[in-house]
C-alpha atoms as a PDB file:
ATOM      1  CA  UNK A   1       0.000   0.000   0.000  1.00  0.00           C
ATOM      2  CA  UNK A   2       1.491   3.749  -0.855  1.00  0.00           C
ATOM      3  CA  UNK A   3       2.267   5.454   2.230  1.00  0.00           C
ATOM      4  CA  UNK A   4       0.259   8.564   2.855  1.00  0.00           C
ATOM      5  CA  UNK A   5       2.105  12.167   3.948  1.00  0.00           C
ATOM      6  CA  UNK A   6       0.926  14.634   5.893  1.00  0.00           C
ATOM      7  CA  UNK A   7       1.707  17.991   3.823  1.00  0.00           C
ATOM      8  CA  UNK A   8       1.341  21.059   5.597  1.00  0.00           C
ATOM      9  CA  UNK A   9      -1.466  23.613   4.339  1.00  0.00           C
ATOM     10  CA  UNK A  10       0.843  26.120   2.982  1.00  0.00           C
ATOM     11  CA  UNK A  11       2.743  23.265   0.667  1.00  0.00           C
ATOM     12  CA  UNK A  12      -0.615  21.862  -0.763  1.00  0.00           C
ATOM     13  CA  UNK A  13      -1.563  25.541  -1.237  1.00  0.00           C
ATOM     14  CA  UNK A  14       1.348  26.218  -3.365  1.00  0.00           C
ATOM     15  CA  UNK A  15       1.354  22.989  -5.049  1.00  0.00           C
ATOM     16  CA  UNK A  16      -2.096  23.749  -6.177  1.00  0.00           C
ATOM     17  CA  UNK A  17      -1.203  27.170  -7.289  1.00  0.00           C
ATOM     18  CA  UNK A  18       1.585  25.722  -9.092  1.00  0.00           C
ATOM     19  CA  UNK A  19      -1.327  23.424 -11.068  1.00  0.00           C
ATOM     20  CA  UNK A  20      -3.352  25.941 -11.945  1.00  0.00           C
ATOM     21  CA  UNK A  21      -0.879  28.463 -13.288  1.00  0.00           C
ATOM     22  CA  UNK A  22       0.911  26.006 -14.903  1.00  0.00           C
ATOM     23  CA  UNK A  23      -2.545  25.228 -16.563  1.00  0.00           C
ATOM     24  CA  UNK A  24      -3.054  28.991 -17.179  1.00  0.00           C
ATOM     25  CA  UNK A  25       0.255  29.114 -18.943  1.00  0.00           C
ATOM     26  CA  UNK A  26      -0.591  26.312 -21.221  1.00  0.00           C
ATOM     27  CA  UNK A  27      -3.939  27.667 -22.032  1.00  0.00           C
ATOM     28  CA  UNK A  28      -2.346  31.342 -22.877  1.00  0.00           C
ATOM     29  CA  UNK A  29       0.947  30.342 -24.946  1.00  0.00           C
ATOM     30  CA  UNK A  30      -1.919  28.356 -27.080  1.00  0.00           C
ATOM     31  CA  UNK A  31      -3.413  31.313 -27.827  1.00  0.00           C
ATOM     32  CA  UNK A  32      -0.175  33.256 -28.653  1.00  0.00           C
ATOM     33  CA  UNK A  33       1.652  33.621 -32.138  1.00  0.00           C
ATOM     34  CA  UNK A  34       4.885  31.555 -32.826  1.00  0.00           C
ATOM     35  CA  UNK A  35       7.143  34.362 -32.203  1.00  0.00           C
ATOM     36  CA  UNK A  36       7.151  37.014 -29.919  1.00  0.00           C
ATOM     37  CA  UNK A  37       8.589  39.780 -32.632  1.00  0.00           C
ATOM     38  CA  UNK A  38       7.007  40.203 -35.751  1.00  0.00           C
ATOM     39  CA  UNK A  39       8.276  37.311 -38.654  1.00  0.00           C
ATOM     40  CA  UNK A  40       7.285  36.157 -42.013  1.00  0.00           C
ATOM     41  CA  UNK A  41       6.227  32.747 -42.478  1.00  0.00           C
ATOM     42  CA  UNK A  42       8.067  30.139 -43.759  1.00  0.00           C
ATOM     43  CA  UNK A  43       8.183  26.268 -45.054  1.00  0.00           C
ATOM     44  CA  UNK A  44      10.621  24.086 -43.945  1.00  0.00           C
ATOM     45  CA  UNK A  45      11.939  21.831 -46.728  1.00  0.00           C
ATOM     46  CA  UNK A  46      10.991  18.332 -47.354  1.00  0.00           C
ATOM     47  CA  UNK A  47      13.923  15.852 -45.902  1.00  0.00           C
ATOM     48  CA  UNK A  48      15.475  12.550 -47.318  1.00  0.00           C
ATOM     49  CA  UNK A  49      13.947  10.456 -44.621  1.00  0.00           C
ATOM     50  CA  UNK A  50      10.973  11.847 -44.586  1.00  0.00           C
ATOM     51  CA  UNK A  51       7.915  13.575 -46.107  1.00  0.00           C
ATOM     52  CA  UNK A  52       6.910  15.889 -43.203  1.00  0.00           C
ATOM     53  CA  UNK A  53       6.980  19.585 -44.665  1.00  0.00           C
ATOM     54  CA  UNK A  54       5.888  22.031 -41.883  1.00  0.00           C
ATOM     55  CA  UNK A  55       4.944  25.979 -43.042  1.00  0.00           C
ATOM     56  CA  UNK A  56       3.960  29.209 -40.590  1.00  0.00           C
ATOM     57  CA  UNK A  57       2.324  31.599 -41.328  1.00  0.00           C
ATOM     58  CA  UNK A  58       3.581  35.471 -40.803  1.00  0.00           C
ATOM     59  CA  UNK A  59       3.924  35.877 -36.876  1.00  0.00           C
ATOM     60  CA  UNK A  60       2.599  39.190 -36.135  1.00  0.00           C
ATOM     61  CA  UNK A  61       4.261  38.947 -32.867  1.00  0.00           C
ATOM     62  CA  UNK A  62       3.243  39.269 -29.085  1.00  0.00           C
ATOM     63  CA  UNK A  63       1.255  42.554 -28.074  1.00  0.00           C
ATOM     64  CA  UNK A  64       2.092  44.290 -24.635  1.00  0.00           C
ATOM     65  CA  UNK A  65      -0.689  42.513 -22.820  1.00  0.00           C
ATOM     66  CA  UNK A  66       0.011  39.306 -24.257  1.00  0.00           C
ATOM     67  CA  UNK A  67       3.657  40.037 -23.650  1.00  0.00           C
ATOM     68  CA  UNK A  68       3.477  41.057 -19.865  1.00  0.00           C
ATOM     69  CA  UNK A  69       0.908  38.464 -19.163  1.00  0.00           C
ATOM     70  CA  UNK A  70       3.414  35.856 -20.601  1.00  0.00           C
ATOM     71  CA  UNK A  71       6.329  37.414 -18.279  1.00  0.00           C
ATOM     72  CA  UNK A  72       4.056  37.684 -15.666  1.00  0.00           C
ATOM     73  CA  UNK A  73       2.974  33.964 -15.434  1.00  0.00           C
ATOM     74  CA  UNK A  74       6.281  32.490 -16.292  1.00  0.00           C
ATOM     75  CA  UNK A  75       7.467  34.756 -12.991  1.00  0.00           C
ATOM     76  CA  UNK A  76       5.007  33.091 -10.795  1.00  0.00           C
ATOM     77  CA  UNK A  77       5.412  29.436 -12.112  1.00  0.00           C
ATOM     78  CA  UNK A  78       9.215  30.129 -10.889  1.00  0.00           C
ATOM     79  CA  UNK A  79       8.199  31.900  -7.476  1.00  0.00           C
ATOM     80  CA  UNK A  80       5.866  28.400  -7.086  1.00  0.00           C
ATOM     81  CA  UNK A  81       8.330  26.136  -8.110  1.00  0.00           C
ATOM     82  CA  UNK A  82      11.068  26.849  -6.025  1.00  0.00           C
ATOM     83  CA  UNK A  83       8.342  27.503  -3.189  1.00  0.00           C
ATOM     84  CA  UNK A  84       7.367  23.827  -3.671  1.00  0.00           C
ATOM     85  CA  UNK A  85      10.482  22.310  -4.236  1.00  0.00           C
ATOM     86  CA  UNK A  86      12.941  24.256  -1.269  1.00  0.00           C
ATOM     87  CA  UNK A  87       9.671  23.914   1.426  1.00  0.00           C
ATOM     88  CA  UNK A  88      10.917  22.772   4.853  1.00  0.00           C
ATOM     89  CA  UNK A  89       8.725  19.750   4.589  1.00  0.00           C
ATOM     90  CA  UNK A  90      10.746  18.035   2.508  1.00  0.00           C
ATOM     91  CA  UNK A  91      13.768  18.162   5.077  1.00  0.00           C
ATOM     92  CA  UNK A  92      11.594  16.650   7.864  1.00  0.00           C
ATOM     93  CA  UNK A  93      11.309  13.248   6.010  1.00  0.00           C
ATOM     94  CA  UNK A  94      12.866   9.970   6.263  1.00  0.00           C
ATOM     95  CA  UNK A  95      11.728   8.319   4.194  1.00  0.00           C
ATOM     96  CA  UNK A  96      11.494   8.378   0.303  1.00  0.00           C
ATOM     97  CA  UNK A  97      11.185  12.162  -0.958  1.00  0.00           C
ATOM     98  CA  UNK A  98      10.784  11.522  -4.218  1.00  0.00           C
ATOM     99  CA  UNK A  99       7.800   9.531  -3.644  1.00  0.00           C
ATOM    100  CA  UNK A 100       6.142  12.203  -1.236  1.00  0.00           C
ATOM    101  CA  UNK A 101       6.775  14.563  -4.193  1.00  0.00           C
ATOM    102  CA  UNK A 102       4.875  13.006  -6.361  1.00  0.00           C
ATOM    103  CA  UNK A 103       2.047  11.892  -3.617  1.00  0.00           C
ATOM    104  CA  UNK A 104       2.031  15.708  -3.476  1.00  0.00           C
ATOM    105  CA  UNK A 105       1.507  16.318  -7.102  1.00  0.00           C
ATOM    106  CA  UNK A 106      -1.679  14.294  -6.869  1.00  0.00           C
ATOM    107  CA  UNK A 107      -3.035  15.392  -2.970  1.00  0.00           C
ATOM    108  CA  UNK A 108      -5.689  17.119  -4.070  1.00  0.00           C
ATOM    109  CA  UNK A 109      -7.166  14.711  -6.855  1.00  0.00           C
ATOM    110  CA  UNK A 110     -10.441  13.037  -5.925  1.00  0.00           C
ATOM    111  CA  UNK A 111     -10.084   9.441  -5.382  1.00  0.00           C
END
């Protein structure tokens, strides 16, 4: 049977933060153009071992907004990360901390 941890509050809090910016992130650089400065498209050519050709379209580039909301989310998956990862917690075990890192990863999934 898989042990069970008891994470503090403040380390499920940030884990879960970390989840759902990490999820925010994902669902904004979807929205975003290939490249963050203004470039015409291109069409990569077709290669010996393969017939894969891949074109872009012109990137028009990121705005401001999208720009500083990028910034701004890749700042705070940092900030979580190393909240997460450098949390006292993780000092106070014996046992196996990889496996209580990823028990934490899924603490807050319904069984």
């Amino acid at each position: 049977m898989a042990e069970t941890y008891d994470f503090p509050d403040d380390l499920r809090t940030a884990q879960l933060d970390l989840h759902r910016t990490r999820a925010e992130y994902a669902a904004l650089c979807r929205t975003l153009p290939w490249s963050v400065t203004p470039e015409p498209g291109w069409t990569s050519e077709k290669h010996v071992l393969g017939d894969r050709v891949v074109s872009f379209p012109a990137s028009p580039g990121y705005t401001a907004e999208q720009l500083a909301e990028e910034q701004r989310l890749r700042r705070r998956l940092l900030e979580l990360s190393v909240t997460v990862s450098t949390h006292p917690y993780w000092a106070t075990l014996a046992g196996d901390v990889v496996d209580a890192r990823s028990a934490l990863k899924h603490a807050d999934e319904a069984p």
